[in-house]
N, C-alpha and C. Protein backbone atom coordinates (compact mmCIF):
# COMPACT_ATOMS: atom_id res chain seq x y z
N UNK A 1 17.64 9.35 10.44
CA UNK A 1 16.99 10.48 11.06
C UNK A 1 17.12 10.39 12.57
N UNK A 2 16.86 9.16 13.29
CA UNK A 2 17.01 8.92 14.55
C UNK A 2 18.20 9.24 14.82
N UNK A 3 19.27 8.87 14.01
CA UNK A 3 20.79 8.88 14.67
C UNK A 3 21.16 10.80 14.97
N UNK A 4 20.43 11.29 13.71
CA UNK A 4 20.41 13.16 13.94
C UNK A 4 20.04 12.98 15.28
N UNK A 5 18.91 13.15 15.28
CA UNK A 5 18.39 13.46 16.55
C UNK A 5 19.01 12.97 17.55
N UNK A 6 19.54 11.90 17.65
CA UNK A 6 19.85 11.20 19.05
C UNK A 6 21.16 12.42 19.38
N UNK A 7 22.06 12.86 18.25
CA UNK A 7 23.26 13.72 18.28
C UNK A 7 23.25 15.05 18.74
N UNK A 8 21.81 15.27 18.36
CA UNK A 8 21.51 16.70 18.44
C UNK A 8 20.81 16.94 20.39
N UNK A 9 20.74 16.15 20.54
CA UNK A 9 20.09 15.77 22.04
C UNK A 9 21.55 15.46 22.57
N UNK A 10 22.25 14.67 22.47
CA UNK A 10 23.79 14.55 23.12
C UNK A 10 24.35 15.91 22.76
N UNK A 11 24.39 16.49 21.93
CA UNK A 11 25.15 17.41 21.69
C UNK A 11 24.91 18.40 22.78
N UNK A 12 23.51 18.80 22.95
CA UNK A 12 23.01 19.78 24.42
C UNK A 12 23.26 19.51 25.61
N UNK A 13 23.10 17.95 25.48
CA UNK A 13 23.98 17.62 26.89
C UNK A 13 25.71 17.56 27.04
N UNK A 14 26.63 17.56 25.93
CA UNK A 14 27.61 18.12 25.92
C UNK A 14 27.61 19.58 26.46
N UNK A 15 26.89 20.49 25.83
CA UNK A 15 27.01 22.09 26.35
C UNK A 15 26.55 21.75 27.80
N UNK A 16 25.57 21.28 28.00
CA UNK A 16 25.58 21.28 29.33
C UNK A 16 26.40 20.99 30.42
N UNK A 17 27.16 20.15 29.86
CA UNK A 17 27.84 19.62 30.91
C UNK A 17 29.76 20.47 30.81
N UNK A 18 30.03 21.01 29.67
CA UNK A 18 30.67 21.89 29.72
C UNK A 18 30.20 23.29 30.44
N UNK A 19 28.72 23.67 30.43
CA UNK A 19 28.52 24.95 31.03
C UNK A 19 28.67 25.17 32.54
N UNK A 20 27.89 23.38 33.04
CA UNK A 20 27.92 23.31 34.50
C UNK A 20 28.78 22.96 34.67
N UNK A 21 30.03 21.98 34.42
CA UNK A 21 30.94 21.18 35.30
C UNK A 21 32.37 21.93 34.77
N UNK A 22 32.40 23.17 33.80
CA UNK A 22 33.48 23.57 33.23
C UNK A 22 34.63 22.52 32.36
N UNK A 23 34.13 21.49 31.81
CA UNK A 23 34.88 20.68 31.47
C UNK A 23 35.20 20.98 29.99
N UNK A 24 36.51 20.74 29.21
CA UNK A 24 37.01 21.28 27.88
C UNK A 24 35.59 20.43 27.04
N UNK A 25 35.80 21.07 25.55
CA UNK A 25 34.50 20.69 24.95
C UNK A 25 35.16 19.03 24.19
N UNK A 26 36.70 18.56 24.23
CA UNK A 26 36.79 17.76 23.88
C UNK A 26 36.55 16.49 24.85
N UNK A 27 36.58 16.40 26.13
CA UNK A 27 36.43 15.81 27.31
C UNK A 27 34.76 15.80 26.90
N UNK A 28 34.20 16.86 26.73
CA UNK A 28 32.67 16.47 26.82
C UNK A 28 32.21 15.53 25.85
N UNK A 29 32.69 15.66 24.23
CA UNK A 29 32.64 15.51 23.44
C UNK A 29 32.40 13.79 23.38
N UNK A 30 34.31 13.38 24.52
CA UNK A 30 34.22 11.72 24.34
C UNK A 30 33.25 11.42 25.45
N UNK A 31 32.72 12.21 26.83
CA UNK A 31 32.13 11.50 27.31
C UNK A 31 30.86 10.89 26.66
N UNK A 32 30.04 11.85 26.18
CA UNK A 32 28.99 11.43 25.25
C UNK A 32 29.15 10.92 24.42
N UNK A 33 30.69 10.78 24.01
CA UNK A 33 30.55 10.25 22.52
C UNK A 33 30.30 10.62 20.91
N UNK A 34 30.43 11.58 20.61
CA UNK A 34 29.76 12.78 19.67
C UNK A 34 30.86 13.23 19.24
N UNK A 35 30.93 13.97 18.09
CA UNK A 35 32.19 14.68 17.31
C UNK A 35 32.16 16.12 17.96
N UNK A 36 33.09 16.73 17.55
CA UNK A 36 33.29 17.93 18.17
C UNK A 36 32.38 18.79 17.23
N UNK A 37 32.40 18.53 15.95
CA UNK A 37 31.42 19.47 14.81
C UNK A 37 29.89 18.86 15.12
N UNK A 38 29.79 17.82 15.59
CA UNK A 38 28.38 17.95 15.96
C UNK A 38 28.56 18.85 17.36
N UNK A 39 28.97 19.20 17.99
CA UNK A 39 29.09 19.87 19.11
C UNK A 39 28.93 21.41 18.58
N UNK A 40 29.67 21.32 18.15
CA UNK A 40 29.47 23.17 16.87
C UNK A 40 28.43 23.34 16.19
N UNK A 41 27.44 22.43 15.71
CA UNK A 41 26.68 21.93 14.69
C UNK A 41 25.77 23.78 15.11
N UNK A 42 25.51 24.21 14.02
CA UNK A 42 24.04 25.03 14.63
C UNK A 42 23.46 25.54 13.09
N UNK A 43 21.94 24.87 13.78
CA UNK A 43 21.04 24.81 11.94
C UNK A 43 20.94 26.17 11.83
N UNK A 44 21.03 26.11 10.19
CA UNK A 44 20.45 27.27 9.35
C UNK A 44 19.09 27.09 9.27
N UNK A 45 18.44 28.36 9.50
CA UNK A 45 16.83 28.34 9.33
C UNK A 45 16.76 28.97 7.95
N UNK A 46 16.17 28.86 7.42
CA UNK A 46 16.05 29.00 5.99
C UNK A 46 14.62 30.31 5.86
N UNK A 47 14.75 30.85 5.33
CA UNK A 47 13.31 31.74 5.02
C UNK A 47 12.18 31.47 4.38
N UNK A 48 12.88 30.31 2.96
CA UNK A 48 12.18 29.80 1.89
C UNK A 48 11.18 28.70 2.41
N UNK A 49 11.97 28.34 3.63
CA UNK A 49 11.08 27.26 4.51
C UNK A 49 9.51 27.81 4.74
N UNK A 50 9.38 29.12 4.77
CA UNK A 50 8.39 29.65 5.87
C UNK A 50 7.34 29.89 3.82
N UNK A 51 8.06 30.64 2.97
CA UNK A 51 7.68 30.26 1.59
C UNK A 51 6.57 29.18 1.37
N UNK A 52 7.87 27.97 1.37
CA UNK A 52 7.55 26.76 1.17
C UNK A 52 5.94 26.45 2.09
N UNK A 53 6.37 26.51 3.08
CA UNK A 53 5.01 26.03 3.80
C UNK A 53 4.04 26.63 3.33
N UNK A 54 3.92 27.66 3.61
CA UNK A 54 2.36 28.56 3.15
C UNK A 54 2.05 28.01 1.99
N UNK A 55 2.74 27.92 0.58
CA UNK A 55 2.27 27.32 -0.70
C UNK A 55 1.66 25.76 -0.45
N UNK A 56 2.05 25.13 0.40
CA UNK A 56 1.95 24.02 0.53
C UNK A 56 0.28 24.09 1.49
N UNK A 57 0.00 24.79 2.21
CA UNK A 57 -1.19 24.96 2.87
C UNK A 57 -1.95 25.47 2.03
N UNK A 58 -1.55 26.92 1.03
CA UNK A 58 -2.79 26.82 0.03
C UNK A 58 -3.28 26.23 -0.71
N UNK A 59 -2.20 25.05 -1.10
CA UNK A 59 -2.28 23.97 -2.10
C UNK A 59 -3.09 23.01 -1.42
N UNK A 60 -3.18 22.53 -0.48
CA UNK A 60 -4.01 21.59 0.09
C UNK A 60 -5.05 21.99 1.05
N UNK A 61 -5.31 23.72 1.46
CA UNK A 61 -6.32 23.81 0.89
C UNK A 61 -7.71 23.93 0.03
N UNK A 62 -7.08 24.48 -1.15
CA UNK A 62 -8.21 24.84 -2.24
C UNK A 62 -8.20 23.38 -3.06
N UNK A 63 -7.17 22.67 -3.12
CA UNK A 63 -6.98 21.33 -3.68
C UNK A 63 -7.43 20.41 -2.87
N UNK A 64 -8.00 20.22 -2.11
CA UNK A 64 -8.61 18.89 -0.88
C UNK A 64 -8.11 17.39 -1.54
N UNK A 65 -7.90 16.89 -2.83
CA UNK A 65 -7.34 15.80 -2.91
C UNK A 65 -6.19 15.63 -3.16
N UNK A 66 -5.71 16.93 -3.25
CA UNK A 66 -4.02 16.51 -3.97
C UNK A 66 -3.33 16.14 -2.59
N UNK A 67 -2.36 15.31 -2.78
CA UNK A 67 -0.84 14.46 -2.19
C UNK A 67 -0.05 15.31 -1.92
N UNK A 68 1.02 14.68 -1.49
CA UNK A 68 2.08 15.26 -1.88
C UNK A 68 2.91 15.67 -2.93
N UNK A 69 2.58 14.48 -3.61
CA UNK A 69 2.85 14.20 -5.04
C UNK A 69 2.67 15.54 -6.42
N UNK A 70 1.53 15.66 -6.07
CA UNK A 70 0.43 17.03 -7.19
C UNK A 70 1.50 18.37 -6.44
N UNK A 71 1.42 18.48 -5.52
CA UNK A 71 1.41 19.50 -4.94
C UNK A 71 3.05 20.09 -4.92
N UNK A 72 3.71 18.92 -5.36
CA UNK A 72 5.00 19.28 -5.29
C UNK A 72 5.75 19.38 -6.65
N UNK A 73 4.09 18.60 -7.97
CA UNK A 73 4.77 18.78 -8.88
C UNK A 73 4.25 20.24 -9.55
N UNK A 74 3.06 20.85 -8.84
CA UNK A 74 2.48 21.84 -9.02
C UNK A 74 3.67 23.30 -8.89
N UNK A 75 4.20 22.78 -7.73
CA UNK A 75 5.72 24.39 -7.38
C UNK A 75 6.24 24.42 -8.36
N UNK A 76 7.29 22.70 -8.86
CA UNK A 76 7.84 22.91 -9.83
C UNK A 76 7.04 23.27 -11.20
N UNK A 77 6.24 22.64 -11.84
CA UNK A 77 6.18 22.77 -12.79
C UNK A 77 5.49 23.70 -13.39
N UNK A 78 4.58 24.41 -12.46
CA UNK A 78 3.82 25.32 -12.89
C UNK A 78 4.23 26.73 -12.20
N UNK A 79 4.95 26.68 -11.13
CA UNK A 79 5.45 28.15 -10.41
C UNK A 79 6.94 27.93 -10.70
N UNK A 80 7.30 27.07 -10.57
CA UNK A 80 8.48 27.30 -11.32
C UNK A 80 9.80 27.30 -10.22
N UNK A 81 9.48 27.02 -9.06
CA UNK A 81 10.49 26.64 -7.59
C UNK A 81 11.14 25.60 -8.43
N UNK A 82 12.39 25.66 -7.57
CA UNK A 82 13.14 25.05 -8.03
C UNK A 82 13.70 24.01 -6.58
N UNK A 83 12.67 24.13 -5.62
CA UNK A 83 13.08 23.40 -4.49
C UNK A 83 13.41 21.25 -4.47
N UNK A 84 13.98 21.24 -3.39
CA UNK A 84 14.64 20.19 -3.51
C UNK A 84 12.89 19.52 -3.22
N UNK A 85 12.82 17.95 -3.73
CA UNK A 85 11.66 17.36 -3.07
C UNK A 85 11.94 16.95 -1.93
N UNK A 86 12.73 16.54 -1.04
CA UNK A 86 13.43 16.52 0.09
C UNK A 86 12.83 16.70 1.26
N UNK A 87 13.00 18.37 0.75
CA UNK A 87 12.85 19.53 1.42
C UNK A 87 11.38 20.03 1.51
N UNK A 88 10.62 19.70 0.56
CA UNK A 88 9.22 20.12 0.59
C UNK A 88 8.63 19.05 1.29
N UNK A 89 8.65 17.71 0.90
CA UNK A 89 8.47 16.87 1.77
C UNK A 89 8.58 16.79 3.11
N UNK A 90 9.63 17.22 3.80
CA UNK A 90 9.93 17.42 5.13
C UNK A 90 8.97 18.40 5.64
N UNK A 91 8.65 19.45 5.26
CA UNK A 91 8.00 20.66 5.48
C UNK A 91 6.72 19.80 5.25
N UNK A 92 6.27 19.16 4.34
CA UNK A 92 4.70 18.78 4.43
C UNK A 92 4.29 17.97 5.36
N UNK A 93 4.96 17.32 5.90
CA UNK A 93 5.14 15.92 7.01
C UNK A 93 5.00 17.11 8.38
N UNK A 94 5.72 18.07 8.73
CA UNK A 94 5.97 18.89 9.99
C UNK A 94 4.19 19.23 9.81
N UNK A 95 4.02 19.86 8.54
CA UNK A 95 2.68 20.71 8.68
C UNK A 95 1.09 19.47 8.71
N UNK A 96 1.84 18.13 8.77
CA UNK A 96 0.74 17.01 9.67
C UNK A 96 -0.06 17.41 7.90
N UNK A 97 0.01 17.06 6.43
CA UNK A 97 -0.72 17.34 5.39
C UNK A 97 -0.93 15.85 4.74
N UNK A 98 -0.40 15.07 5.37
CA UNK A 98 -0.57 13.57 4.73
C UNK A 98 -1.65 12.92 4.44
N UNK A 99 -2.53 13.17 3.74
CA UNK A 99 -3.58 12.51 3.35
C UNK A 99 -3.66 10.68 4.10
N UNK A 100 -5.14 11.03 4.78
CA UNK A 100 -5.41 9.47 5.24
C UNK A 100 -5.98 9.10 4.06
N UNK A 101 -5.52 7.75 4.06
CA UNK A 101 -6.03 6.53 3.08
C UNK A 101 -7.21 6.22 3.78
N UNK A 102 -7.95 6.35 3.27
CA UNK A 102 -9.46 5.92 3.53
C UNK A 102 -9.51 4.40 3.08
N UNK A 103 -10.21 3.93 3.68
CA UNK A 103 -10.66 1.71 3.75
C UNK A 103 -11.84 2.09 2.78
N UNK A 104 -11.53 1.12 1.88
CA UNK A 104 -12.52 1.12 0.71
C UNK A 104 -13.88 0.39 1.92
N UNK A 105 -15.24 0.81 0.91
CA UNK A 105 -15.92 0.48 1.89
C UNK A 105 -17.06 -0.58 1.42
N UNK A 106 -16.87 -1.64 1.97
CA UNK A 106 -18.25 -2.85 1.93
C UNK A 106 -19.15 -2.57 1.29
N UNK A 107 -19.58 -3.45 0.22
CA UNK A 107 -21.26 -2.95 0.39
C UNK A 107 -21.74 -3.99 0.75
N UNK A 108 -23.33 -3.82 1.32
CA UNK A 108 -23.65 -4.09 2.10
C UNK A 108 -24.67 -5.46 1.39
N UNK A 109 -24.86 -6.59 1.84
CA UNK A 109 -25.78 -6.97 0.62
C UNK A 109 -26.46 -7.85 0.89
N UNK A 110 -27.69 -7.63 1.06
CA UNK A 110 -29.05 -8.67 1.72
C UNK A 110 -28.63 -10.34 1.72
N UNK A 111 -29.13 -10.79 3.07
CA UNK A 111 -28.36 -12.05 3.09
C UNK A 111 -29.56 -12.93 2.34
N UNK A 112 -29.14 -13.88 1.17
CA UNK A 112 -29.44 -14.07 0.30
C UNK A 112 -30.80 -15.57 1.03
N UNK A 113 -30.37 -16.09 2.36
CA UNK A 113 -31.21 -16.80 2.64
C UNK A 113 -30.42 -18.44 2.05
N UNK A 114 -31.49 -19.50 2.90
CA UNK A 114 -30.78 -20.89 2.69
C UNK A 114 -30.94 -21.36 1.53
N UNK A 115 -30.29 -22.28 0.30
CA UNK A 115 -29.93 -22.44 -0.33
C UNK A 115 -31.40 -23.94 -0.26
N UNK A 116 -32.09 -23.68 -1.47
CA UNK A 116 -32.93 -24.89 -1.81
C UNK A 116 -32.47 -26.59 -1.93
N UNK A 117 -32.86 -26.85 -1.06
CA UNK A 117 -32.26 -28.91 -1.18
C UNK A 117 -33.16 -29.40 -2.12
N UNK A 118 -32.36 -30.35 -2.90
CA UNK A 118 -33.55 -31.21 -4.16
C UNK A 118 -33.93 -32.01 -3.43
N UNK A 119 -34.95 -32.41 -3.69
CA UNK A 119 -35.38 -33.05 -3.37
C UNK A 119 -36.36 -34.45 -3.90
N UNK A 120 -35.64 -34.63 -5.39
CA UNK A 120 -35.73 -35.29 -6.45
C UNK A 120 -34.12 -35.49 -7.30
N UNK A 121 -33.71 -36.20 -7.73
CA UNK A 121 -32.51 -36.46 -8.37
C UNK A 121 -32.90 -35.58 -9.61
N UNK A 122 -32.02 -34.80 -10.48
CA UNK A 122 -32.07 -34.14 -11.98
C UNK A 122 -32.76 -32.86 -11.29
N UNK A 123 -33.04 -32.29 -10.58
CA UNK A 123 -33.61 -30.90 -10.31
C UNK A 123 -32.76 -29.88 -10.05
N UNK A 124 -31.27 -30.15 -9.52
CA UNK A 124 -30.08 -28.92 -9.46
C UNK A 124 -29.02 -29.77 -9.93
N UNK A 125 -28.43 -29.18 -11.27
CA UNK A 125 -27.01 -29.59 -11.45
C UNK A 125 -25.67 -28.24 -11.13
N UNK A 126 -24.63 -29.23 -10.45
CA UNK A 126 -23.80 -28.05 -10.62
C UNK A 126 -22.56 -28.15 -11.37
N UNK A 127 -22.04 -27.48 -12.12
CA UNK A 127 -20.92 -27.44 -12.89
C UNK A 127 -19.89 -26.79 -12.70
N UNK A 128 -18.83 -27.36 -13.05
CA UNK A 128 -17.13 -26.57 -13.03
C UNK A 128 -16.34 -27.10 -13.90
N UNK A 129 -15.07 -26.16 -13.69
CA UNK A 129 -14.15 -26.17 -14.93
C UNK A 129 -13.00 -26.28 -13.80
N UNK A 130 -12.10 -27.47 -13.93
CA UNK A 130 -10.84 -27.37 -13.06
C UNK A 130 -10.02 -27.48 -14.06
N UNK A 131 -8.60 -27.55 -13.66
CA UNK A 131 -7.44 -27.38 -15.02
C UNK A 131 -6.00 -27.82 -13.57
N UNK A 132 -5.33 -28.20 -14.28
CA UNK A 132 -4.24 -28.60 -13.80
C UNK A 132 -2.79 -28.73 -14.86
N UNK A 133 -1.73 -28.92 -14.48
CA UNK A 133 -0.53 -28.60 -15.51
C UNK A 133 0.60 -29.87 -15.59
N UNK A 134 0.28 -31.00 -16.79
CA UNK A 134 1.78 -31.90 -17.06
C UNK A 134 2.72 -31.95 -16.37
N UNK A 135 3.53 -32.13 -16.48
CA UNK A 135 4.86 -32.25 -16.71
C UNK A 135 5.58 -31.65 -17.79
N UNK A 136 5.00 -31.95 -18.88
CA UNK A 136 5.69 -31.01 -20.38
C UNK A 136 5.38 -29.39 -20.26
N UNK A 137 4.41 -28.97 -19.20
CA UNK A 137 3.94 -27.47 -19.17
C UNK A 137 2.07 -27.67 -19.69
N UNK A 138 1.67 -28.33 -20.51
CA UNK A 138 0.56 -28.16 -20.85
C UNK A 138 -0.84 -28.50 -20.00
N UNK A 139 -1.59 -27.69 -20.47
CA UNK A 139 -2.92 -27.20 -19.12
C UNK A 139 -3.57 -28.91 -19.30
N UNK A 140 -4.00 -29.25 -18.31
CA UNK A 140 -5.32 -30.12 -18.69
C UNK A 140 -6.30 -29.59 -18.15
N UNK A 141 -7.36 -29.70 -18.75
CA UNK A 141 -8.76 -28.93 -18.28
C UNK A 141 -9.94 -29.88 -18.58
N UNK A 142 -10.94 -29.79 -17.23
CA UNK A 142 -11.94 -30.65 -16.90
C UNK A 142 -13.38 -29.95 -17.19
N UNK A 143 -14.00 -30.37 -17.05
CA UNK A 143 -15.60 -30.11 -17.06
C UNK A 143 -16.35 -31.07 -16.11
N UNK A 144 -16.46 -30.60 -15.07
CA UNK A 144 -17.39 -31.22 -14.48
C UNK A 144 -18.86 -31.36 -13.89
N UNK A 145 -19.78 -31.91 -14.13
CA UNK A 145 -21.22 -31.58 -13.66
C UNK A 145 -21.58 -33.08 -12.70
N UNK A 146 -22.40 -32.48 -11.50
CA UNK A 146 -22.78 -33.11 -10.87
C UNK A 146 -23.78 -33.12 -10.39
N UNK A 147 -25.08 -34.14 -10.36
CA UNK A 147 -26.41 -33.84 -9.36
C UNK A 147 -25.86 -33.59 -8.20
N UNK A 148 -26.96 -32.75 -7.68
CA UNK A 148 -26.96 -32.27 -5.84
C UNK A 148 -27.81 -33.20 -5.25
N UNK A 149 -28.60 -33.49 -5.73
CA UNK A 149 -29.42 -34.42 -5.11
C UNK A 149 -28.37 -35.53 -4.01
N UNK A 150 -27.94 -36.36 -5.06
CA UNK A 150 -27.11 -37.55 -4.86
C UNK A 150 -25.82 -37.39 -4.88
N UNK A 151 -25.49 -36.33 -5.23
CA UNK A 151 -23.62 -36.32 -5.42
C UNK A 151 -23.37 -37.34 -6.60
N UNK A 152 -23.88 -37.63 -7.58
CA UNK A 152 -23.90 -38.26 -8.18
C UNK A 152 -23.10 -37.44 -9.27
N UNK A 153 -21.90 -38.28 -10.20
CA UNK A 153 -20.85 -37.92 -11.21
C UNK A 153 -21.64 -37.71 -12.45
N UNK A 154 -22.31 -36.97 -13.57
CA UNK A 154 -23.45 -36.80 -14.56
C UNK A 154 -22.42 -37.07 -15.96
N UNK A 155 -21.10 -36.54 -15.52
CA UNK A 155 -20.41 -36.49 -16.92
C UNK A 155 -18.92 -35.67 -16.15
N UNK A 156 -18.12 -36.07 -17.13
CA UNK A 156 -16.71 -35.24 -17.05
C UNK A 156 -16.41 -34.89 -18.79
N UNK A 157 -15.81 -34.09 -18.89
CA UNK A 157 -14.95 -33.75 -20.14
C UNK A 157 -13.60 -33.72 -19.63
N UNK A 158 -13.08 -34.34 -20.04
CA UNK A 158 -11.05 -33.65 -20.14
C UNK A 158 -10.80 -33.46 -21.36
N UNK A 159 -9.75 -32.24 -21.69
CA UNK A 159 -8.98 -32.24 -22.50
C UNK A 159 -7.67 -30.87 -22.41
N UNK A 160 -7.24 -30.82 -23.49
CA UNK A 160 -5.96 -29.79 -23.38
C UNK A 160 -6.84 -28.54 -23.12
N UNK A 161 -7.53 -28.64 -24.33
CA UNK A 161 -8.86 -27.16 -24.28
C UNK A 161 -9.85 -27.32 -24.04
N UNK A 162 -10.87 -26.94 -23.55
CA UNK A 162 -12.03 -27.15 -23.88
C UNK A 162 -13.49 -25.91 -24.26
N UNK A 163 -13.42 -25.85 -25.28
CA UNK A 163 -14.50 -25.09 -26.30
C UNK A 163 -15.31 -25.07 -25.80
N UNK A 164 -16.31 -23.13 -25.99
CA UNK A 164 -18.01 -23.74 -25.79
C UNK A 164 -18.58 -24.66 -26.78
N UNK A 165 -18.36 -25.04 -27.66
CA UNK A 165 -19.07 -25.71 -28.56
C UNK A 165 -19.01 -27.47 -28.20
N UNK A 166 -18.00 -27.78 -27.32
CA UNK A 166 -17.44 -29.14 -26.64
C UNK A 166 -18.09 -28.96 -25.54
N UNK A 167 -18.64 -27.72 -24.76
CA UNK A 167 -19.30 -27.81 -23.17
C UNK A 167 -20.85 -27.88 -23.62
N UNK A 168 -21.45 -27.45 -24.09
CA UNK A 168 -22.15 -27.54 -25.15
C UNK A 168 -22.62 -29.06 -25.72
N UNK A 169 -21.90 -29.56 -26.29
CA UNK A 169 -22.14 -30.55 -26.91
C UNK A 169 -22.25 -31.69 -25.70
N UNK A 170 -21.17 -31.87 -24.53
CA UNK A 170 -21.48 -32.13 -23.30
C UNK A 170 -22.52 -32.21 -22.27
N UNK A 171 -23.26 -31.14 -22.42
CA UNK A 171 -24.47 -30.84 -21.84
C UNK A 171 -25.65 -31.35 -22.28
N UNK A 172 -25.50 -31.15 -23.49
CA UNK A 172 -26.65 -31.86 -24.61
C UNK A 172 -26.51 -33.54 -24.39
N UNK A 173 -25.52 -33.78 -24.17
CA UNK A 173 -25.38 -35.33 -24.12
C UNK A 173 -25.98 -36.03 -22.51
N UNK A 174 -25.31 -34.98 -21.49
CA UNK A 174 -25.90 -35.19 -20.26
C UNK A 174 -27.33 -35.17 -20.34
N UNK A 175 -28.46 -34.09 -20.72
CA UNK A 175 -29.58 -33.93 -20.74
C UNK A 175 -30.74 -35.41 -21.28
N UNK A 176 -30.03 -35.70 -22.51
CA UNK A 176 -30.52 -37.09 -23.38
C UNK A 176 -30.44 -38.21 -22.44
């Protein structure tokens, strides 16, 4: 797209400099650098363009959430245009219709305050499940519980799996 434009901007300064300095249009052509048919180049304005847009403004106004997307499958499929997506696209981008992405938004959530210290050994246990992977591919998976008090180790489980009825049975054993 840049390289259009950059051509279409040399190209005017080609005419220009053929209009003021009388120079042939192929002389202008290499000074800038540019082909001679971009030098000839002159857009077709299209009518369907002016079409196109308006549908595209009623569509995003009475529709407030549709895209580009809805709105382009709305011409085709339901009016029955047969326009390029290209082309409608281009036209929706000029008419500034791009829906902002809105930032999902935080919620907000009471700060929960400092966290109780034991202050007796057996009064907070905390537990986890870590897992790690062989060499052959297979999981190993842990169970671990620990007093807070002391940092003290209460129990581990390892194995390939480990069942509620094994975390469970674990717990019951820690408690005794």
């Amino acid at each position: 797209m840049r390289e259009s434009c950059k051509a279409v901007s040399t190209s005017r300064d080609g005419q220009k400099g053929v209009a003021k300095h009388g120079i042939s249009i192929r002389l202008a052509c290499e000074a800038y650098g540019i082909s001679e048919t971009c030098y000839r180049y002159q857009a077709k304005l299209n009518g369907e363009n002016a079409v196109i847009a308006d549908w595209l403004l009623k569509l995003t106004q009475t529709h407030k959430r549709w895209g580009f997307g809805l709105c382009f499958m709305y011409l085709r499929n339901v009016k029955g245009y047969l326009w390029n997506h290209k082309r409608v696209y281009r036209l929706y981008r000029e008419l500034e219709l791009n829906l902002r992405i809105q930032p999902r938004r935080r919620i907000k959530r009471d700060y929960p305050g400092e966290l109780d210290v034991p202050i007796a050994p057996n009064q907070v246990w905390s537990m986890d499940f870590m897992s790690d992977q062989l060499v052959s591919g297979k999981s190993l998976r842990t169970f671990n519980v620990i007093d807070d008090y002391n940092r003290e180790g209460l129990g581990i489980e390892v194995d390939l799996s480990l069942p509620s009825a094994r975390v469970i049975r674990a717990l019951d054993q820690i408690i005794e």
